[in-house]
PDB file of N, CA and C in Angstrom:
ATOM      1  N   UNK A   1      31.169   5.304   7.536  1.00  0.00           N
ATOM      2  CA  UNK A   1      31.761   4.244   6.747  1.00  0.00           C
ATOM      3  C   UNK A   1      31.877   2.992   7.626  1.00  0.00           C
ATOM      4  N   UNK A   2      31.556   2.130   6.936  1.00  0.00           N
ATOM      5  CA  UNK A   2      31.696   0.700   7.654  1.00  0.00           C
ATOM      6  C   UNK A   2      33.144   0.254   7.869  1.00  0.00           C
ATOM      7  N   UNK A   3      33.121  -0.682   8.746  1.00  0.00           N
ATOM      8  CA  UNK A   3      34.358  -1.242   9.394  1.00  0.00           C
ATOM      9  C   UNK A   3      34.596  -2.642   8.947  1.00  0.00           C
ATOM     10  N   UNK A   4      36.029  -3.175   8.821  1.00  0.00           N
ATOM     11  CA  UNK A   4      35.863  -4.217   8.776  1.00  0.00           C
ATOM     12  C   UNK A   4      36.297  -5.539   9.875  1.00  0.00           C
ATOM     13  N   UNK A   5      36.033  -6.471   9.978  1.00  0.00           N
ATOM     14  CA  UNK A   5      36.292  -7.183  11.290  1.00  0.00           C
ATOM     15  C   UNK A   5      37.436  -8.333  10.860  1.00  0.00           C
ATOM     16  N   UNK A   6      38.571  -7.877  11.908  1.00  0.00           N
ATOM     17  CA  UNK A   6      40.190  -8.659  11.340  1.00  0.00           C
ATOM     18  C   UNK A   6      40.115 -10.135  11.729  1.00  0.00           C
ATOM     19  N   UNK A   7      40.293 -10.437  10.892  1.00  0.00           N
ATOM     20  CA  UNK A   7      40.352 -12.158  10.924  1.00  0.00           C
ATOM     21  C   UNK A   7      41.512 -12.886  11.093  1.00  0.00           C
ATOM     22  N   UNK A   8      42.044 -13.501  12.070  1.00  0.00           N
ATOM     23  CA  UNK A   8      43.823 -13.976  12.011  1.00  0.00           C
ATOM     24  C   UNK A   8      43.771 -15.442  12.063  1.00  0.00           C
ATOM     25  N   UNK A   9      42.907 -16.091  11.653  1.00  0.00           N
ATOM     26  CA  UNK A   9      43.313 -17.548  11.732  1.00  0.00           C
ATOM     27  C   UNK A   9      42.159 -18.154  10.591  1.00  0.00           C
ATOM     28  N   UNK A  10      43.019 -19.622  10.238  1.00  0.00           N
ATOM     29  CA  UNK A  10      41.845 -19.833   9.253  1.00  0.00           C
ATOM     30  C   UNK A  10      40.477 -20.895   9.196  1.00  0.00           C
ATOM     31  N   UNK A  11      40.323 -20.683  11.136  1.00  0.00           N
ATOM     32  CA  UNK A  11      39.415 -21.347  11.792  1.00  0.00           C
ATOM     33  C   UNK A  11      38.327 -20.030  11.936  1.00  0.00           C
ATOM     34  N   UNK A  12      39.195 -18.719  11.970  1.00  0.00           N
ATOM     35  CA  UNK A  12      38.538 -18.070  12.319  1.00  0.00           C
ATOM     36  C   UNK A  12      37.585 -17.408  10.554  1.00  0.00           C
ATOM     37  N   UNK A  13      38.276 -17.728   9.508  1.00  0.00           N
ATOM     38  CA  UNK A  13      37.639 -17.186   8.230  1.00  0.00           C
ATOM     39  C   UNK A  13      36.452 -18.443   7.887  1.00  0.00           C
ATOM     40  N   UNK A  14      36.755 -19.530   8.377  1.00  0.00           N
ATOM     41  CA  UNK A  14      35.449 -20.315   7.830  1.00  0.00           C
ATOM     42  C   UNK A  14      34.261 -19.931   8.564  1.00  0.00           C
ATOM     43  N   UNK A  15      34.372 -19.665   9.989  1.00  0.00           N
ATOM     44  CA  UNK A  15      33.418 -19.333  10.975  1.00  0.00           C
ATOM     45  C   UNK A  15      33.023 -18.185  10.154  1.00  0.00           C
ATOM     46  N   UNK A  16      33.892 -17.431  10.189  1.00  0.00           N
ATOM     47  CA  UNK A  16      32.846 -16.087   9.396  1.00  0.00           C
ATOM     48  C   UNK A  16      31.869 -16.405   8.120  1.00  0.00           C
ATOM     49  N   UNK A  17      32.622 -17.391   7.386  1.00  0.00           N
ATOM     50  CA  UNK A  17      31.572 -17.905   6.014  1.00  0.00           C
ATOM     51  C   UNK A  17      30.627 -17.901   6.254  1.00  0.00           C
ATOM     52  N   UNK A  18      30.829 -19.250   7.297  1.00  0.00           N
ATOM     53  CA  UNK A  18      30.095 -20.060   7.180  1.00  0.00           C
ATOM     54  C   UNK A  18      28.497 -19.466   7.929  1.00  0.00           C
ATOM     55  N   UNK A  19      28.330 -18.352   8.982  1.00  0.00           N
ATOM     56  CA  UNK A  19      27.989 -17.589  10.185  1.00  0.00           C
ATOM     57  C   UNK A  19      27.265 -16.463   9.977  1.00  0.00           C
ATOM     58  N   UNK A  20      27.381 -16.209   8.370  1.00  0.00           N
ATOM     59  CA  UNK A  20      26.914 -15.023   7.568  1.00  0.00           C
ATOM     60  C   UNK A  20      26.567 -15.310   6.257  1.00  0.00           C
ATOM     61  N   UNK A  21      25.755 -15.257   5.999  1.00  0.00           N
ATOM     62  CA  UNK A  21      24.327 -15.130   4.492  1.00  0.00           C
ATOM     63  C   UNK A  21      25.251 -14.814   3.828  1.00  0.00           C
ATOM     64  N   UNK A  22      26.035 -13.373   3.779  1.00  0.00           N
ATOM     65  CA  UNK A  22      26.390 -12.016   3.025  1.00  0.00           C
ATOM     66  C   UNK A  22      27.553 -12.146   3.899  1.00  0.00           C
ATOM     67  N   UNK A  23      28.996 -12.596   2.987  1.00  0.00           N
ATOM     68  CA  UNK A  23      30.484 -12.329   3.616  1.00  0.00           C
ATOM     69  C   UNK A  23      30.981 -11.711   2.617  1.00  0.00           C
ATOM     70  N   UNK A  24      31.937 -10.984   3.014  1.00  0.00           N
ATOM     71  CA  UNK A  24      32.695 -10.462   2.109  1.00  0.00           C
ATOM     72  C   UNK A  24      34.338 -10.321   2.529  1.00  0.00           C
ATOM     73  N   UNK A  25      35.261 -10.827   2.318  1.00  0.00           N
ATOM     74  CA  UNK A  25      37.069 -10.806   2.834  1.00  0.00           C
ATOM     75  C   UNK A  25      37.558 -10.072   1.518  1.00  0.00           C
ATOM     76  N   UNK A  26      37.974  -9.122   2.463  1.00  0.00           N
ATOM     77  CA  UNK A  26      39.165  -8.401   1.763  1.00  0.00           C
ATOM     78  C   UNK A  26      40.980  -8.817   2.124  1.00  0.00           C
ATOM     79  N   UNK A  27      41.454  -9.366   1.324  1.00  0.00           N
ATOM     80  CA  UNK A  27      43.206 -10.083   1.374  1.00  0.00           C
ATOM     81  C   UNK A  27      43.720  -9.003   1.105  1.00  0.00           C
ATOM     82  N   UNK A  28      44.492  -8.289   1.907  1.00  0.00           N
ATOM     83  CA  UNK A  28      45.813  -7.702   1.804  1.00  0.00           C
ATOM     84  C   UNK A  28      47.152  -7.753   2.705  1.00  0.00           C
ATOM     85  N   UNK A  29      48.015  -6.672   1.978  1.00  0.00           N
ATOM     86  CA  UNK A  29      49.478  -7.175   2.594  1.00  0.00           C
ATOM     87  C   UNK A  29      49.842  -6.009   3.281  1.00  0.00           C
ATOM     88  N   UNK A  30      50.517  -5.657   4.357  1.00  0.00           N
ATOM     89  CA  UNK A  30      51.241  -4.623   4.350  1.00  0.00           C
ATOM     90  C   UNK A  30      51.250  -3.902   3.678  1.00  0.00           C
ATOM     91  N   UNK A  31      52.161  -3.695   2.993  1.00  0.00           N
ATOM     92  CA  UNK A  31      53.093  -2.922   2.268  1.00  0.00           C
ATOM     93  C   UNK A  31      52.502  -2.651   0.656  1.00  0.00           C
ATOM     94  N   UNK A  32      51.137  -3.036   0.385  1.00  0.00           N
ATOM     95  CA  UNK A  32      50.483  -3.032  -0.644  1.00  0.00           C
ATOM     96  C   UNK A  32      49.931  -1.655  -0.610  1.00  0.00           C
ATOM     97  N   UNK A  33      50.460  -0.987  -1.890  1.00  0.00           N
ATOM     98  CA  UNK A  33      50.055   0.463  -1.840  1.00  0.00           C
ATOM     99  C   UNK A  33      48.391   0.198  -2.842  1.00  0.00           C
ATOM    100  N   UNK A  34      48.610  -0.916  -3.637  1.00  0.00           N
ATOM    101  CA  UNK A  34      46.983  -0.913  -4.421  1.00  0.00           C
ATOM    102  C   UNK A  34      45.943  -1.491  -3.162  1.00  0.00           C
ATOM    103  N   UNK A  35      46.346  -2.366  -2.618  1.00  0.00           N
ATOM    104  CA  UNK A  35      45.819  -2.609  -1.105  1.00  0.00           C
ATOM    105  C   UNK A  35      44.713  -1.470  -0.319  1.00  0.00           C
ATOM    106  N   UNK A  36      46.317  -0.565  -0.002  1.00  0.00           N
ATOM    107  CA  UNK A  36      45.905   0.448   0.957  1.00  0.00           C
ATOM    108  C   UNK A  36      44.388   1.344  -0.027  1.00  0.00           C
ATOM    109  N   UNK A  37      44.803   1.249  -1.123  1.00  0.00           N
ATOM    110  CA  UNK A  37      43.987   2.554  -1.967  1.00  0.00           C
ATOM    111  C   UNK A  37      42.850   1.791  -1.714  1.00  0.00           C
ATOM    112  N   UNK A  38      42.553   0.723  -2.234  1.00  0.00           N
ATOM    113  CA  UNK A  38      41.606   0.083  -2.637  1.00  0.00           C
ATOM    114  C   UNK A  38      39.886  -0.077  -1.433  1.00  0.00           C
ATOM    115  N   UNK A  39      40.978  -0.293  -0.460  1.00  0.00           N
ATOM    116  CA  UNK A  39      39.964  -0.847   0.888  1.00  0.00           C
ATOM    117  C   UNK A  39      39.021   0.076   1.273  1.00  0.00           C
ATOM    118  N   UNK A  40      39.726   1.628   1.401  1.00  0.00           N
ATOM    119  CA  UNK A  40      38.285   2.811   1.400  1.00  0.00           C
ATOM    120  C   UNK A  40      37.735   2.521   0.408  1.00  0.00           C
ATOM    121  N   UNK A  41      37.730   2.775  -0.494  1.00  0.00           N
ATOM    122  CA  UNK A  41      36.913   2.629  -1.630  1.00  0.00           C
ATOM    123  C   UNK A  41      35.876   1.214  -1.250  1.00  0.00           C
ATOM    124  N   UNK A  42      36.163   0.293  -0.989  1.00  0.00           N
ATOM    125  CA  UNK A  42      35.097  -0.803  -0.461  1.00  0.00           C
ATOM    126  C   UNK A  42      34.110  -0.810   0.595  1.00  0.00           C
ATOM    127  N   UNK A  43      35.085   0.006   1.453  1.00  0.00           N
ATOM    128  CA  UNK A  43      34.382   0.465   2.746  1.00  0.00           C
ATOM    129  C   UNK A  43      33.506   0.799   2.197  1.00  0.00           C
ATOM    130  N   UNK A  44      33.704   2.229   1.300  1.00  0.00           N
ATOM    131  CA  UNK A  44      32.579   3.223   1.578  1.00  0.00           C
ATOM    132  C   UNK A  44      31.337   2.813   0.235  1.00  0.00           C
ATOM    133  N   UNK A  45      31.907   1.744  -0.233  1.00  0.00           N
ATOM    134  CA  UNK A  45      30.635   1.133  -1.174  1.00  0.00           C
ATOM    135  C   UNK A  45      29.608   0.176  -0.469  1.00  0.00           C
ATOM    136  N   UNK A  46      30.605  -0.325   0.534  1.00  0.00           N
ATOM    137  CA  UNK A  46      29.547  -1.536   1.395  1.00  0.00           C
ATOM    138  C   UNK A  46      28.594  -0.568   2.230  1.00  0.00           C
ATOM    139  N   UNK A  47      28.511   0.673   2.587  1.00  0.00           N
ATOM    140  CA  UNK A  47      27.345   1.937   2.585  1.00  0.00           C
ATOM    141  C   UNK A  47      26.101   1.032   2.495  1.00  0.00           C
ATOM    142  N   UNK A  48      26.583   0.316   0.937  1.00  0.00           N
ATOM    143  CA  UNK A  48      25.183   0.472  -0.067  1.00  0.00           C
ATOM    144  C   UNK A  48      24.335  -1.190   0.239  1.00  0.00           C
ATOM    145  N   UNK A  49      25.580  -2.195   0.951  1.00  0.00           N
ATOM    146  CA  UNK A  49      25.060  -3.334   1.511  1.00  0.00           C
ATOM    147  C   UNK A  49      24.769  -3.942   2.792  1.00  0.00           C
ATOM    148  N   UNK A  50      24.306  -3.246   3.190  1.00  0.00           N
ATOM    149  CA  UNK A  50      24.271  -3.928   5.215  1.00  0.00           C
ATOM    150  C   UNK A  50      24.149  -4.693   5.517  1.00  0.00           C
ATOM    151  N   UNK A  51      23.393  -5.696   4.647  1.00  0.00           N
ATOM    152  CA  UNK A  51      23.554  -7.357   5.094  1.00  0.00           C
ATOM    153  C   UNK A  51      24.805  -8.210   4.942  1.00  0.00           C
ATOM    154  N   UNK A  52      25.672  -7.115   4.034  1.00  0.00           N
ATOM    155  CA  UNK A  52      26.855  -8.336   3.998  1.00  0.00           C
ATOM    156  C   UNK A  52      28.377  -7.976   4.700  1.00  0.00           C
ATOM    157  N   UNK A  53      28.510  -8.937   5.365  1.00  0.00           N
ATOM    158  CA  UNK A  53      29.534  -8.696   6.505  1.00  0.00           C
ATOM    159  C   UNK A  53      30.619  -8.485   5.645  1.00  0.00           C
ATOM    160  N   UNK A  54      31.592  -7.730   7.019  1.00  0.00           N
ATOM    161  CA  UNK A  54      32.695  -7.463   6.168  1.00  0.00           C
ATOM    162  C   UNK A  54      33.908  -7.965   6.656  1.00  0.00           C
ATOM    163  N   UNK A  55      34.885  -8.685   6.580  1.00  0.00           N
ATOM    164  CA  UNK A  55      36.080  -9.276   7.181  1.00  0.00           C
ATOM    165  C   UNK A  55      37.608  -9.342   6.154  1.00  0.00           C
ATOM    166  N   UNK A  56      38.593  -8.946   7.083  1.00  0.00           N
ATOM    167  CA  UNK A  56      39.549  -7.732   6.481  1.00  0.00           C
ATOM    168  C   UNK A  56      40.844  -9.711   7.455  1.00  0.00           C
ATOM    169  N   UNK A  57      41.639  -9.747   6.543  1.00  0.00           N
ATOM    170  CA  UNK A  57      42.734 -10.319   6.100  1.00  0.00           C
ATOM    171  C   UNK A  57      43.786  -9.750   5.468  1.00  0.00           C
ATOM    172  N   UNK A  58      45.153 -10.015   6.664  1.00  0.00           N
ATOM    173  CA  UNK A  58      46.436  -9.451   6.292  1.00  0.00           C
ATOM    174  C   UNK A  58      47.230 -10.824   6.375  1.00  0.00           C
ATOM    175  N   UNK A  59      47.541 -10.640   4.790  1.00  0.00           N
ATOM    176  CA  UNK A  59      48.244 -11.879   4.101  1.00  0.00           C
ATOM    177  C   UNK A  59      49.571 -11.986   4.688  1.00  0.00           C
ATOM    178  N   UNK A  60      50.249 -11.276   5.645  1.00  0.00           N
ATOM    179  CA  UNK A  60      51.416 -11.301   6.048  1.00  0.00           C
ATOM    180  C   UNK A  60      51.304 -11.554   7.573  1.00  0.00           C
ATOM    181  N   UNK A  61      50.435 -11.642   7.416  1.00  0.00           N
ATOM    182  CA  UNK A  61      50.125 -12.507   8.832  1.00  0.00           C
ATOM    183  C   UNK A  61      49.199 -14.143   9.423  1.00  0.00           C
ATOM    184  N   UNK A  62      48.928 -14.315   8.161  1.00  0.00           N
ATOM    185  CA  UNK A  62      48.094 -15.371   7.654  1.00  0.00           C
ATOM    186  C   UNK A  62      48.460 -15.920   6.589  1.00  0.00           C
ATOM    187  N   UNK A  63      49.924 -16.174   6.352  1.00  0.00           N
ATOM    188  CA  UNK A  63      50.015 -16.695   4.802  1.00  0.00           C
ATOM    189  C   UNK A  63      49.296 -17.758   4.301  1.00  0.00           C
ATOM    190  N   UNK A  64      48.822 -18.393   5.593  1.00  0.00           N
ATOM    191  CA  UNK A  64      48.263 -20.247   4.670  1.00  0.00           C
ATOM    192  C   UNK A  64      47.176 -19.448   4.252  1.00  0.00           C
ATOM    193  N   UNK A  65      46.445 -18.092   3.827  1.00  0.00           N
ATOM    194  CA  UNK A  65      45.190 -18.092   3.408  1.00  0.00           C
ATOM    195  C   UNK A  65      45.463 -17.929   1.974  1.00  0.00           C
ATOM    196  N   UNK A  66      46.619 -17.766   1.250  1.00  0.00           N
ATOM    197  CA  UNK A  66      46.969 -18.191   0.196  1.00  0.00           C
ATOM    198  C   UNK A  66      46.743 -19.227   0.038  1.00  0.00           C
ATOM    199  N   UNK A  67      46.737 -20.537   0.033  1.00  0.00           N
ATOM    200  CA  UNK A  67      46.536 -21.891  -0.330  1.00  0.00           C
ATOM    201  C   UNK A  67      45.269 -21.837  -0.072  1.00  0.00           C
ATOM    202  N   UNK A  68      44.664 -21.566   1.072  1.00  0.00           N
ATOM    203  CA  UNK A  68      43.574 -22.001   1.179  1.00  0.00           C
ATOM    204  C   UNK A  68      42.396 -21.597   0.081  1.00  0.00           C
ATOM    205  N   UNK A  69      42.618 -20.319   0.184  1.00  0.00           N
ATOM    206  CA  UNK A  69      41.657 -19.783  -1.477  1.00  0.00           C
ATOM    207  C   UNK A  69      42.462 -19.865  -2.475  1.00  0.00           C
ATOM    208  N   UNK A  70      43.440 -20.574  -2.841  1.00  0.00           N
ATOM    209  CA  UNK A  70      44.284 -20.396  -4.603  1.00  0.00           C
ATOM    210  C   UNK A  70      44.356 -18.790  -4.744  1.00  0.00           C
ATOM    211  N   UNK A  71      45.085 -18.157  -3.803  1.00  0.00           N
ATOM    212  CA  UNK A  71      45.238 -16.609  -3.736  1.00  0.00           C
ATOM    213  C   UNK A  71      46.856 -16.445  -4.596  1.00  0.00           C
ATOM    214  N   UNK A  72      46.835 -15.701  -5.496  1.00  0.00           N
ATOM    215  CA  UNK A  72      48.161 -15.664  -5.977  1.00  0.00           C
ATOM    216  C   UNK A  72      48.307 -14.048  -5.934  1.00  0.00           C
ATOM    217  N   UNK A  73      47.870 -13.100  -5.746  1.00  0.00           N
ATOM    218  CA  UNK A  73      47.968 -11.804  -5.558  1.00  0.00           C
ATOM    219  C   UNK A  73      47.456 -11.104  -5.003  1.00  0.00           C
ATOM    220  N   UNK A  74      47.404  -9.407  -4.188  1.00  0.00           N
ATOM    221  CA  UNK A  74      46.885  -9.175  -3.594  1.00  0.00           C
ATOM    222  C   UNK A  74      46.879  -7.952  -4.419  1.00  0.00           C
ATOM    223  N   UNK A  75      45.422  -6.799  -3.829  1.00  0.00           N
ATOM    224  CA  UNK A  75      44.429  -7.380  -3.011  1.00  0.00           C
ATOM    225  C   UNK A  75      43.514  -8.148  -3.633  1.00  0.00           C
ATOM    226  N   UNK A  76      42.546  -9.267  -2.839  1.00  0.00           N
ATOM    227  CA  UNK A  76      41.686 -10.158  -3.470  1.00  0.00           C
ATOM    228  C   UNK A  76      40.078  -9.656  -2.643  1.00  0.00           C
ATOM    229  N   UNK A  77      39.060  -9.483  -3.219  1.00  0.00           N
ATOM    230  CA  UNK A  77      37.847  -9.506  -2.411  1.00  0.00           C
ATOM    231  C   UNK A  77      37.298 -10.962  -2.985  1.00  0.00           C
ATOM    232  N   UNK A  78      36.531 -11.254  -1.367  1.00  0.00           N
ATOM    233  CA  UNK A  78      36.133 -12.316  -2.055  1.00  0.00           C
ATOM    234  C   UNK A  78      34.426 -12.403  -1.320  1.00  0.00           C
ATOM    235  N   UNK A  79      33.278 -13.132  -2.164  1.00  0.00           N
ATOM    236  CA  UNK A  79      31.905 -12.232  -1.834  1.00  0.00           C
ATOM    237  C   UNK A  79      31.732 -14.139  -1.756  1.00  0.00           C
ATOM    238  N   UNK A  80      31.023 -14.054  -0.431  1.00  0.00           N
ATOM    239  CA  UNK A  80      30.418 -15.569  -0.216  1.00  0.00           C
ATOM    240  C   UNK A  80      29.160 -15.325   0.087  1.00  0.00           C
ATOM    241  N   UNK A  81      27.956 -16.456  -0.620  1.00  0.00           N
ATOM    242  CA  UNK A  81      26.620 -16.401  -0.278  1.00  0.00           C
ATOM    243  C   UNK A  81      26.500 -17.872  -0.010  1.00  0.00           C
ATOM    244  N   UNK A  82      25.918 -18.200   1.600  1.00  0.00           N
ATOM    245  CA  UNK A  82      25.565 -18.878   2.244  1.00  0.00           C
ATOM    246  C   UNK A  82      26.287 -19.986   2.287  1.00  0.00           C
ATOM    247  N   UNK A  83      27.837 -19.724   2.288  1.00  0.00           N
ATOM    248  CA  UNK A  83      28.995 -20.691   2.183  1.00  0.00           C
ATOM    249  C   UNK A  83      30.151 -20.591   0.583  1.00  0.00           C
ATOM    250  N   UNK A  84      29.172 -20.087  -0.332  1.00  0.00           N
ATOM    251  CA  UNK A  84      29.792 -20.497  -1.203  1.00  0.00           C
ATOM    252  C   UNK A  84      30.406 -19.306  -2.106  1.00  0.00           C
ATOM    253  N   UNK A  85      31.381 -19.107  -2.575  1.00  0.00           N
ATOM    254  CA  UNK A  85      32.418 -18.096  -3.370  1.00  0.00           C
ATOM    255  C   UNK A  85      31.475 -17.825  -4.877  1.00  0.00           C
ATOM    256  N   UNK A  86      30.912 -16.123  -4.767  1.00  0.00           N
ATOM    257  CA  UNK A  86      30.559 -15.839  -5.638  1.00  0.00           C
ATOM    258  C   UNK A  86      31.125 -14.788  -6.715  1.00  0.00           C
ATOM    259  N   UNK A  87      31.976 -14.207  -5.785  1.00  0.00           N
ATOM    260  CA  UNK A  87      32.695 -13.367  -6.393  1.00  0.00           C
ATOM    261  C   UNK A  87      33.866 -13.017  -6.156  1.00  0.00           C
ATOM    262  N   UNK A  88      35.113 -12.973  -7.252  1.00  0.00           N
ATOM    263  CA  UNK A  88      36.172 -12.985  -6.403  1.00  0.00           C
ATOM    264  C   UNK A  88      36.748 -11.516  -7.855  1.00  0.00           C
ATOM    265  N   UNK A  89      37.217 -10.688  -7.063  1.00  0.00           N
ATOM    266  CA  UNK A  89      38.047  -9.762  -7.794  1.00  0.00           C
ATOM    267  C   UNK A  89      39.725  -9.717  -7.238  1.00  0.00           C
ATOM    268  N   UNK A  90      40.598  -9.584  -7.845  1.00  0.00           N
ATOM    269  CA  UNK A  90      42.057  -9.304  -7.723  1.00  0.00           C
ATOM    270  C   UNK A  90      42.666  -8.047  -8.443  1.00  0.00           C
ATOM    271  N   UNK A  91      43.571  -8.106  -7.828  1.00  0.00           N
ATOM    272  CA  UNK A  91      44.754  -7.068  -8.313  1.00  0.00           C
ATOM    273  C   UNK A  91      43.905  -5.659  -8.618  1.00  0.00           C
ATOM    274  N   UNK A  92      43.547  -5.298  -9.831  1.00  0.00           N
ATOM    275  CA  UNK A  92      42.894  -4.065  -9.939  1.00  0.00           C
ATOM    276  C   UNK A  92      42.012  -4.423 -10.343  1.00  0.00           C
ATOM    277  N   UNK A  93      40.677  -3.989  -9.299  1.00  0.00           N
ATOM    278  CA  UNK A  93      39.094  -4.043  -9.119  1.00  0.00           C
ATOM    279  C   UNK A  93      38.334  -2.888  -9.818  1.00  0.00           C
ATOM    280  N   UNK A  94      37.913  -2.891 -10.925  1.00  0.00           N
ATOM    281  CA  UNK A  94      37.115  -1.713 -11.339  1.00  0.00           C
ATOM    282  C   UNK A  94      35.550  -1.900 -10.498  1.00  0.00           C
ATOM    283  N   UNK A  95      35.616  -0.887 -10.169  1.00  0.00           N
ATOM    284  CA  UNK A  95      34.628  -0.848  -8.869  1.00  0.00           C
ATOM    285  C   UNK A  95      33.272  -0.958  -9.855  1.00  0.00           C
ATOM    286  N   UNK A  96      32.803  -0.031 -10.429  1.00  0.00           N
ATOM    287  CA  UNK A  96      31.815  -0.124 -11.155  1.00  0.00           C
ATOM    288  C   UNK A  96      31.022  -1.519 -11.344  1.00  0.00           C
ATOM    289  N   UNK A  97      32.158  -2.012 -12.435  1.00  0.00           N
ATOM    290  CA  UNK A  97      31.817  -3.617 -12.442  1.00  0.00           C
ATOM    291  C   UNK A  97      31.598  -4.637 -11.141  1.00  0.00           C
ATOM    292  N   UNK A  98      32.543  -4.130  -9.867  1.00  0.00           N
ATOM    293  CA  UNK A  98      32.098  -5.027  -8.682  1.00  0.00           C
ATOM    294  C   UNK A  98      30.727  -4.849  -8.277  1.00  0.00           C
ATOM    295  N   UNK A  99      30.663  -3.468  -8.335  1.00  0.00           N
ATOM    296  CA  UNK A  99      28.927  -3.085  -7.778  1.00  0.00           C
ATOM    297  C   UNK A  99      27.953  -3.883  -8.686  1.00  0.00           C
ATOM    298  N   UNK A 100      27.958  -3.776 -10.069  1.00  0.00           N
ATOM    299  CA  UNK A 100      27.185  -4.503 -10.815  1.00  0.00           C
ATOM    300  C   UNK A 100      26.663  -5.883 -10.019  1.00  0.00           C
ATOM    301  N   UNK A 101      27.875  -6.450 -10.155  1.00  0.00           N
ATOM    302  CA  UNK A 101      28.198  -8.019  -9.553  1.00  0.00           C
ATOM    303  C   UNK A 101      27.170  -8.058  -7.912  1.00  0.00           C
ATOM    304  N   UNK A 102      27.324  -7.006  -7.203  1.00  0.00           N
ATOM    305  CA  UNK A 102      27.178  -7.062  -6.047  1.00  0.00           C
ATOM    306  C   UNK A 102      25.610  -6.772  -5.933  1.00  0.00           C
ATOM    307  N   UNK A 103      25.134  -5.620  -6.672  1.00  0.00           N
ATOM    308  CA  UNK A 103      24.041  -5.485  -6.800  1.00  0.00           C
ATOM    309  C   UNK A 103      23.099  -6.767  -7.446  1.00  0.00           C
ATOM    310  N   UNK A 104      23.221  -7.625  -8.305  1.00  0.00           N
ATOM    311  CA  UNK A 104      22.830  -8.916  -8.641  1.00  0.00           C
ATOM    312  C   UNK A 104      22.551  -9.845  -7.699  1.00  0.00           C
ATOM    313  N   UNK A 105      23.379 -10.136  -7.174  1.00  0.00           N
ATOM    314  CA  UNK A 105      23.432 -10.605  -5.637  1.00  0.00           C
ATOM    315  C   UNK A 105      22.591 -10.632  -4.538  1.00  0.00           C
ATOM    316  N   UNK A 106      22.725  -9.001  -4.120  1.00  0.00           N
ATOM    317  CA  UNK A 106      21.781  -8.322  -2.982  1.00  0.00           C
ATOM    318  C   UNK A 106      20.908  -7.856  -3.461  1.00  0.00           C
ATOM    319  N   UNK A 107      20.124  -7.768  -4.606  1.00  0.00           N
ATOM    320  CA  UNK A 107      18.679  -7.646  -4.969  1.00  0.00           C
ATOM    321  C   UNK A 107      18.048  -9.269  -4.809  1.00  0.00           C
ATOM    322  N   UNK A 108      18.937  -9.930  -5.355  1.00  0.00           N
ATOM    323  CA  UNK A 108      18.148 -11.546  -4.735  1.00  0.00           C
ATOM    324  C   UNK A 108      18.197 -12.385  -3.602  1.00  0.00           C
ATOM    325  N   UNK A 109      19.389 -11.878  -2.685  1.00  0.00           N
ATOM    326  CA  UNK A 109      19.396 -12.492  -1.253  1.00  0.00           C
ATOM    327  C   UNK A 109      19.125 -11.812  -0.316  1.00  0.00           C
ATOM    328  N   UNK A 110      19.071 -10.614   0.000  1.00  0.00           N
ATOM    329  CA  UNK A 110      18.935  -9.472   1.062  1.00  0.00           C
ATOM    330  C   UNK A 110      17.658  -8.942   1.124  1.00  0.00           C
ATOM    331  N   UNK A 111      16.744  -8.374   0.296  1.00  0.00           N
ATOM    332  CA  UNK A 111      15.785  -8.098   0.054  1.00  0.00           C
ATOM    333  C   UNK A 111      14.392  -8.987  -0.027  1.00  0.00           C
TER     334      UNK A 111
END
């Protein structure tokens, strides 16, 4: 299962955007039990994408990344291609439908 790479500043989340084709940030909190569930489950789907990076954000340690993306809940994934926000899921992610989304994506940029 893939890993994800912790991001603590928000010099350090544009660099990642901006630095990678295929980004992907996962926002969570502590104490977020849909959080905690959620993130294996991503892990072990990004299996299926190797080109797209993966970078892991803890909102309780980074609060300005609320403002910075208009984040009003957690958890948020958020899927950037070549700078720009293509996909953003919150609160409860039906995975199915993310893969859809994701697969659209990485059949036209990765391949």
């Amino acid at each position: 299962m893939r890993t994800f790479s912790e991001i603590h500043s928000i010099t350090e989340v544009d660099q990642f955007i901006r630095s990678n084709q295929l980004a992907l940030l996962f926002v969570s909190r502590t104490n977020c039990s849909v959080c905690h569930g959620l993130m294996p489950q991503v892990q072990e789907l990004m299996d299926h994408y190797p080109e797209i990076q993966l970078g892991h954000i803890n909102a309780d340690h980074m609060e300005e990344v609320a403002g910075h993306f208009s984040i009003f809940t957690v958890p948020v994934i958020l899927v950037f291609v070549d700078g720009k926000e293509y996909i953003r899921e919150a609160r409860i992610v039906h995975m199915d439908r993310f893969e859809e989304k994701l697969d659209r994506i990485y059949k036209n940029i990765a391949q």
